[in-house]
N, C-alpha and C. Protein backbone atom coordinates (compact mmCIF):
# COMPACT_ATOMS: atom_id res chain seq x y z
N UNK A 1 -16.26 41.80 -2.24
CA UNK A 1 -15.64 42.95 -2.84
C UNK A 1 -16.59 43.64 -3.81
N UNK A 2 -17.61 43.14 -4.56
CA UNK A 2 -18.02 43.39 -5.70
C UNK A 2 -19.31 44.58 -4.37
N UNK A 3 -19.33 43.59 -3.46
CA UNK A 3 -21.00 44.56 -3.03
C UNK A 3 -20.56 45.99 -2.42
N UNK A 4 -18.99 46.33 -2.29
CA UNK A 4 -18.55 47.58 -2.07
C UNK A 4 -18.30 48.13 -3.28
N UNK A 5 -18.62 48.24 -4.60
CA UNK A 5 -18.26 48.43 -5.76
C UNK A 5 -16.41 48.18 -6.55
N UNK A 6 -16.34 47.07 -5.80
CA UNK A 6 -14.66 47.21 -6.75
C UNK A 6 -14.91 46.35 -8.13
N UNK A 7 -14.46 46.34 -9.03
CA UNK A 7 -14.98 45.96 -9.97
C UNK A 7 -12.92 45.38 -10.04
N UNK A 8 -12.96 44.12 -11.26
CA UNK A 8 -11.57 43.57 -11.32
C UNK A 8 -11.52 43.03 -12.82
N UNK A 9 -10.80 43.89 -13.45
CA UNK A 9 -10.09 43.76 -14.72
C UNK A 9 -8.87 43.15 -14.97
N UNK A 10 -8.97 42.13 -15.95
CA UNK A 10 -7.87 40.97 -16.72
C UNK A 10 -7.07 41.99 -17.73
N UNK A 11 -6.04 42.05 -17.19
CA UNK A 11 -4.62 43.16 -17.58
C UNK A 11 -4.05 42.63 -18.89
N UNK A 12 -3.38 43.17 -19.94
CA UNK A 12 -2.97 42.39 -21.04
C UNK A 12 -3.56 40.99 -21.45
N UNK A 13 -4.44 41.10 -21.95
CA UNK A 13 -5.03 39.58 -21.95
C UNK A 13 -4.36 39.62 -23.37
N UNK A 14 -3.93 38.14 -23.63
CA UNK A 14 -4.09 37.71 -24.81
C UNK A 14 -2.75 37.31 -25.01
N UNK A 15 -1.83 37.80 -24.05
CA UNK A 15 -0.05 37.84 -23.29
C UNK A 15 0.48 37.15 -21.99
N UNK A 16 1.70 36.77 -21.82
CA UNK A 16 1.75 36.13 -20.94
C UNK A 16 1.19 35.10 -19.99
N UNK A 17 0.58 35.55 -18.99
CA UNK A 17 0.14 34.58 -17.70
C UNK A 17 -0.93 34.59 -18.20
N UNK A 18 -1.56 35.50 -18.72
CA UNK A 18 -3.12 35.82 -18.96
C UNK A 18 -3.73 34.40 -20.00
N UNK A 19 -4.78 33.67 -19.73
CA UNK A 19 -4.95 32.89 -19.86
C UNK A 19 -6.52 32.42 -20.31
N UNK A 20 -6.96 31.61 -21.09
CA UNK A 20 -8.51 32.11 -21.55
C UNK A 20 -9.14 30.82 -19.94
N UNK A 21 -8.28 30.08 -19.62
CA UNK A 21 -9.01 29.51 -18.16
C UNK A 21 -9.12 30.67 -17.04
N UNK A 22 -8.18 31.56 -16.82
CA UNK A 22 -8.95 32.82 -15.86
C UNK A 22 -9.76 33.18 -16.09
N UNK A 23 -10.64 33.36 -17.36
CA UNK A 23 -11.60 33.53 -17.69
C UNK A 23 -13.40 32.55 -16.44
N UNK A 24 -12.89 31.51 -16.33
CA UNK A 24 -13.80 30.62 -16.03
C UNK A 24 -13.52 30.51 -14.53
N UNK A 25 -12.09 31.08 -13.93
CA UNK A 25 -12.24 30.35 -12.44
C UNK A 25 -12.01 31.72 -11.91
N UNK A 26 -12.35 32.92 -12.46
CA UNK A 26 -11.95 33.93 -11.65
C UNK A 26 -13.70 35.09 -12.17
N UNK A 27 -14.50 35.92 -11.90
CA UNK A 27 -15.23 36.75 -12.41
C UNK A 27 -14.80 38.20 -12.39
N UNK A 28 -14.46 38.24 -13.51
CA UNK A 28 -13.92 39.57 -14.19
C UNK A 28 -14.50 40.18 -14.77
N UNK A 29 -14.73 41.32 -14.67
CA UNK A 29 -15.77 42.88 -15.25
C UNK A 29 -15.22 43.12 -16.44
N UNK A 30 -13.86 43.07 -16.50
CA UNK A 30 -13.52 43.88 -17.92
C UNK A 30 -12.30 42.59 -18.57
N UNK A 31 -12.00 42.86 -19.36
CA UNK A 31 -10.69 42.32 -20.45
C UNK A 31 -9.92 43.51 -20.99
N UNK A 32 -8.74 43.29 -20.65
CA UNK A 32 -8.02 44.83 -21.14
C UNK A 32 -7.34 44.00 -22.52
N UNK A 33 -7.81 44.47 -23.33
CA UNK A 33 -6.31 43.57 -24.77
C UNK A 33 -5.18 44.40 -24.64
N UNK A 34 -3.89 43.13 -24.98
CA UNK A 34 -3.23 44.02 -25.05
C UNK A 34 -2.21 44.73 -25.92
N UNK A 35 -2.10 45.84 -25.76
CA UNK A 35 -1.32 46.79 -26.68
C UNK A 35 -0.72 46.32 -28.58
N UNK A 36 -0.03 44.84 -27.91
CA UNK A 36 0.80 44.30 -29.13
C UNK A 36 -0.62 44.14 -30.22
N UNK A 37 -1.50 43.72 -29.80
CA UNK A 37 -3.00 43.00 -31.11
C UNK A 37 -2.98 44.32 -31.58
N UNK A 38 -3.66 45.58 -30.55
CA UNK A 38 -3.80 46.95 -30.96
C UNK A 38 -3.06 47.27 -32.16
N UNK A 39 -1.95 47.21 -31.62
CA UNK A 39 -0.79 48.19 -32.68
C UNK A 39 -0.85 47.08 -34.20
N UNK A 40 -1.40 45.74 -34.63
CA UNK A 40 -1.53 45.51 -35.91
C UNK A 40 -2.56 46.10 -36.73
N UNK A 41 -3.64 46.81 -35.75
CA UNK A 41 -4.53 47.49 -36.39
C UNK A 41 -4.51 48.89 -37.46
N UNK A 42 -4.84 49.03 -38.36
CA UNK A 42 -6.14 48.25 -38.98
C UNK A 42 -6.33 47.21 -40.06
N UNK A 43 -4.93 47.22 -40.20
CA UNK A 43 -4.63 45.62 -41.32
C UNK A 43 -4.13 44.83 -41.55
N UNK A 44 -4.12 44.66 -40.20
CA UNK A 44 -2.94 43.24 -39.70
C UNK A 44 -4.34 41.84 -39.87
N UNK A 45 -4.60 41.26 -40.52
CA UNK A 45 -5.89 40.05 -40.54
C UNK A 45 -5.82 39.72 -39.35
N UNK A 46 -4.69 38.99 -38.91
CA UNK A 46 -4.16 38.02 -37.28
C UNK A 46 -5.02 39.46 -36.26
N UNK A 47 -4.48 40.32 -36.20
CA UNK A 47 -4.84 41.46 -35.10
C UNK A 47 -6.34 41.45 -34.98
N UNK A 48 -6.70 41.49 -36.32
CA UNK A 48 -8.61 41.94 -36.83
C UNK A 48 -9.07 40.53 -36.11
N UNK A 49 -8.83 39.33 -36.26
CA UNK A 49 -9.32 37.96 -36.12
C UNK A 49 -9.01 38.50 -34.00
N UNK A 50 -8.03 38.71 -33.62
CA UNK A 50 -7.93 38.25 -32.00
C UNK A 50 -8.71 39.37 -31.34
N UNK A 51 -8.41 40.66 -31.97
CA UNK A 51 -9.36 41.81 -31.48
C UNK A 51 -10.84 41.58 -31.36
N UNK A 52 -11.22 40.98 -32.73
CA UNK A 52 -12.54 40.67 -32.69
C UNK A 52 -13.48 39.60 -31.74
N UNK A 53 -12.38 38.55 -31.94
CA UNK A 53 -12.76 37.54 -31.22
C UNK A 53 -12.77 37.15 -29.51
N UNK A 54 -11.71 38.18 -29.28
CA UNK A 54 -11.57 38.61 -27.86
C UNK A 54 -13.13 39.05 -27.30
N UNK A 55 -12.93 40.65 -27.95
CA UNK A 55 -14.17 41.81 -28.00
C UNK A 55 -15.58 40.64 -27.32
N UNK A 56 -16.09 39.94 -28.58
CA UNK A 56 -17.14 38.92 -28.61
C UNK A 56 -16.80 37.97 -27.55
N UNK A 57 -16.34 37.51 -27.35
CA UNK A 57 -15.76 36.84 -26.13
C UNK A 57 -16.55 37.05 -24.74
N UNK A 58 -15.82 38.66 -24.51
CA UNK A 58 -16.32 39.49 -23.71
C UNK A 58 -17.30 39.53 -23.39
N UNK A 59 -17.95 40.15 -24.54
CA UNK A 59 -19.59 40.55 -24.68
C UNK A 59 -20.31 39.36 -24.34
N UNK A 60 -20.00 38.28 -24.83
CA UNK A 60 -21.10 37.12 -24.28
C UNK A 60 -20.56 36.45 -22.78
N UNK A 61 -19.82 36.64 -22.17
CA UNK A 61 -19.59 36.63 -20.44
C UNK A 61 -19.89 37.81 -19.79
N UNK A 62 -20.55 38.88 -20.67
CA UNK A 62 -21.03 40.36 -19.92
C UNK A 62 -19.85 41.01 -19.85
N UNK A 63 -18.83 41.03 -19.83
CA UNK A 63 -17.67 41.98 -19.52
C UNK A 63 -17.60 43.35 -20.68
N UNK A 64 -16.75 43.99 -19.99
CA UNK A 64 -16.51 44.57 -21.01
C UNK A 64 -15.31 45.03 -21.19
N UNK A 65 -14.74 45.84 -21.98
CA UNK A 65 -13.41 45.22 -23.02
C UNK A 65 -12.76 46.38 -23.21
N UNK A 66 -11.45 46.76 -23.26
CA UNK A 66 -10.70 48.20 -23.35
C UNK A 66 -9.72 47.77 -24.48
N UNK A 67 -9.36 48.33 -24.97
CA UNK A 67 -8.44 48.30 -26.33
C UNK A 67 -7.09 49.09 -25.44
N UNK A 68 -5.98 48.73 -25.33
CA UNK A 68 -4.78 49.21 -25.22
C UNK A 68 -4.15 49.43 -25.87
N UNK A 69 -3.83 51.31 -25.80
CA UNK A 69 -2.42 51.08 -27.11
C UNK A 69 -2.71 52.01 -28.41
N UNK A 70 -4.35 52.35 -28.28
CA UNK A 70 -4.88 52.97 -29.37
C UNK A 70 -3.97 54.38 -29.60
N UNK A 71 -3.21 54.53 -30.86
CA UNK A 71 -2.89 55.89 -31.04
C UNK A 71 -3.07 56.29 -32.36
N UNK A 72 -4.11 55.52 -32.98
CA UNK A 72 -4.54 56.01 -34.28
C UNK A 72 -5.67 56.56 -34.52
N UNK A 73 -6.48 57.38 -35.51
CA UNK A 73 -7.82 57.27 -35.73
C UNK A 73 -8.19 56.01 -36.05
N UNK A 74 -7.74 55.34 -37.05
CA UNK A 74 -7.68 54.47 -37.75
C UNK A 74 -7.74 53.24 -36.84
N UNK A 75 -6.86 52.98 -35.77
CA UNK A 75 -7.39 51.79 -34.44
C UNK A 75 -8.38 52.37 -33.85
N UNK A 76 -8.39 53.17 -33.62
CA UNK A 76 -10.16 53.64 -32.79
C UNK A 76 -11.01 53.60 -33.41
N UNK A 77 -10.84 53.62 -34.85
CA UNK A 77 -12.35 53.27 -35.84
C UNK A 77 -12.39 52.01 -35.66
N UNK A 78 -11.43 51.20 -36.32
CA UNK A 78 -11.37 49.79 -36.23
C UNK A 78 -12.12 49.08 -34.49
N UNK A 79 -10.93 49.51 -33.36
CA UNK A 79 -11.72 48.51 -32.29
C UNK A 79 -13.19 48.75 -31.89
N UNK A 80 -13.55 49.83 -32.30
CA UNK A 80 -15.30 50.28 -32.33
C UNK A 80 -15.58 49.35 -33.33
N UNK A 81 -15.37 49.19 -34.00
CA UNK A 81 -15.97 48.21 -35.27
C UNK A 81 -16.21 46.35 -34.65
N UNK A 82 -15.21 46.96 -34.21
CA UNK A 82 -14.73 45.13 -33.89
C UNK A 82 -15.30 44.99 -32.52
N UNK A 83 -15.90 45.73 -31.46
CA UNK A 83 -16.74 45.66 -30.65
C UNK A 83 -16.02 45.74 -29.25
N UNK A 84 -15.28 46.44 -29.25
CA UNK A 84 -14.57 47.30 -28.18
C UNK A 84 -15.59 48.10 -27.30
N UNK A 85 -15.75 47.42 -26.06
CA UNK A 85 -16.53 48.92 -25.53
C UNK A 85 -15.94 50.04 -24.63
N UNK A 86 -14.35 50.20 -24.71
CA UNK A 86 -13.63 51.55 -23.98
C UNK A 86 -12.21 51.42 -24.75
N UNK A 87 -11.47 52.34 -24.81
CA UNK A 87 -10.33 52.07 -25.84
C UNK A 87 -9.51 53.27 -24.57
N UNK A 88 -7.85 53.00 -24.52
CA UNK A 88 -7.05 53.99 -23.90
C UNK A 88 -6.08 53.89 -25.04
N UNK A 89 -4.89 55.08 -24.74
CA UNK A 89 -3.96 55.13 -25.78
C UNK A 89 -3.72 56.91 -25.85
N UNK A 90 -2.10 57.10 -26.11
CA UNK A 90 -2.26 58.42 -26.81
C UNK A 90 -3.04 59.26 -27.44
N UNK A 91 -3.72 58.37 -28.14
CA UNK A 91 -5.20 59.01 -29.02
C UNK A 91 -5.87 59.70 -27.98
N UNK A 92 -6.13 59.10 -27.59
CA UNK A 92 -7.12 59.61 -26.07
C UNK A 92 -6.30 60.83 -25.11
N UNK A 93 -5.55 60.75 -24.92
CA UNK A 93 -4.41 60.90 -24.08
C UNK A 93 -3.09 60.26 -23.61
N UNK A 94 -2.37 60.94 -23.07
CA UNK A 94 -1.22 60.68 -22.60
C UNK A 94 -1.08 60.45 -21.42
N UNK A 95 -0.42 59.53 -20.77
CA UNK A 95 -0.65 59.57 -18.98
C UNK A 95 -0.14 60.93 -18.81
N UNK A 96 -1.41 61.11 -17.24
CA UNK A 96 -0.80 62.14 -16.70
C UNK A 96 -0.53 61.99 -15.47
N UNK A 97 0.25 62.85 -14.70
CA UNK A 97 0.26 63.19 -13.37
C UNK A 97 -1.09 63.00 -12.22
N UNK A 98 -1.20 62.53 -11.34
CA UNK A 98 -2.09 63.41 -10.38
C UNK A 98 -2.70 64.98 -10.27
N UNK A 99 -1.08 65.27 -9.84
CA UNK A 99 -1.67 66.88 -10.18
C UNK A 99 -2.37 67.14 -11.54
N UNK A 100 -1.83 66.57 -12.60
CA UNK A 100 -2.15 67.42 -13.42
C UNK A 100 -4.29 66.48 -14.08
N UNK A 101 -4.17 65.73 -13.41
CA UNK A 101 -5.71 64.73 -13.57
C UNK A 101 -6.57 65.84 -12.65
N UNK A 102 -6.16 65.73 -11.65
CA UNK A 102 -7.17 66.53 -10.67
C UNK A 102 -7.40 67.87 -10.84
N UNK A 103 -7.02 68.51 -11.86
CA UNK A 103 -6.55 69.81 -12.49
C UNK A 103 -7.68 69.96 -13.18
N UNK A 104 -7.27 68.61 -14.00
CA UNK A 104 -8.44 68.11 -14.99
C UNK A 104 -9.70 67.94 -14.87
N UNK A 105 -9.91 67.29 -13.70
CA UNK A 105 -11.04 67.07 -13.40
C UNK A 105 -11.89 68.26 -12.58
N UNK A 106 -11.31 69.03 -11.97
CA UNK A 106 -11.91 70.28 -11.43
C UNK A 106 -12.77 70.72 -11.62
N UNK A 107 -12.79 71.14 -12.74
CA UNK A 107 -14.34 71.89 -13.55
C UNK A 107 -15.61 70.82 -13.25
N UNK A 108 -15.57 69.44 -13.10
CA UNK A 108 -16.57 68.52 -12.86
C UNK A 108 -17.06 68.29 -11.09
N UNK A 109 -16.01 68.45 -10.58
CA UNK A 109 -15.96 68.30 -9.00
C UNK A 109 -17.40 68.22 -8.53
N UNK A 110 -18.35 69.03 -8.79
CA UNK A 110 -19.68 69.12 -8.31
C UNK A 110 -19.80 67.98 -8.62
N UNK A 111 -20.40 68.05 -10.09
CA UNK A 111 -20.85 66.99 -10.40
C UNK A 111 -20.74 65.24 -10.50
N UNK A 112 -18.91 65.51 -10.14
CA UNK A 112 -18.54 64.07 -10.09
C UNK A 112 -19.25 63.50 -8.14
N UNK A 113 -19.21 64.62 -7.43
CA UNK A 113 -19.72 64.46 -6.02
C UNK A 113 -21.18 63.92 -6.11
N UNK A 114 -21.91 64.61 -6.98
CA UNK A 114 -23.01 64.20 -7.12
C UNK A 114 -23.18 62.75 -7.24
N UNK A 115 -22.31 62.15 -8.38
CA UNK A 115 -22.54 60.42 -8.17
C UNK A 115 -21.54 59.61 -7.91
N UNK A 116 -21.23 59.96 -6.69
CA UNK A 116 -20.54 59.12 -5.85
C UNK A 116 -21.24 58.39 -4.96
């Protein structure tokens, strides 16, 4: 799968099923945290300690790491701090539609063709 480019991200980590042994019997590109750590940010200690330690986690198995949930300045300063390397959330945006993504993306079309 990987030599057709699919790449496979660990969904809410840090919750439920999600587990720090998937870590070791499965190879995963990314770690998504999830939402609940986010939302103690930026002064929850417990949040700062799992965010961080996740983040680093990451970084030393090569992955890399999305922050869920971000709808603050204030969490987007923070999970940059704490070594987040992609963050989603209201902040960023709001889900959208199809239609309304491909809308979005239009103005790039060339260029997104270009590196495909």
């Amino acid at each position: 799968m990987r030599a057709l480019g699919v790449r496979i991200s660990l969904d809410d980590f840090g919750t439920g099923y999600s587990s720090l042994s998937y870590l070791r019997s499965f190879p995963f590109d990314k770690i998504k945290i999830d939402r609940s750590f986010i939302s103690g940010l930026p002064h929850g200690a417990d949040s700062i300690a799992i965010v961080g330690a996740v983040a680093s986690l990451a970084k030393n198995l090569k992955m890399t790491t999305t922050a869920e949930g971000v709808e603050t300045l204030e969490q987007l300063e923070q999970v940059r701090l704490l070594g987040c390397s992609e963050m989603q959330g209201h902040l960023i945006s709001p889900a959208v539609s199809l239609a309304k993504l491909t809308a979005l993306l239009e103005p790039y079309q060339e260029q997104l063709a270009k590196t495909a």
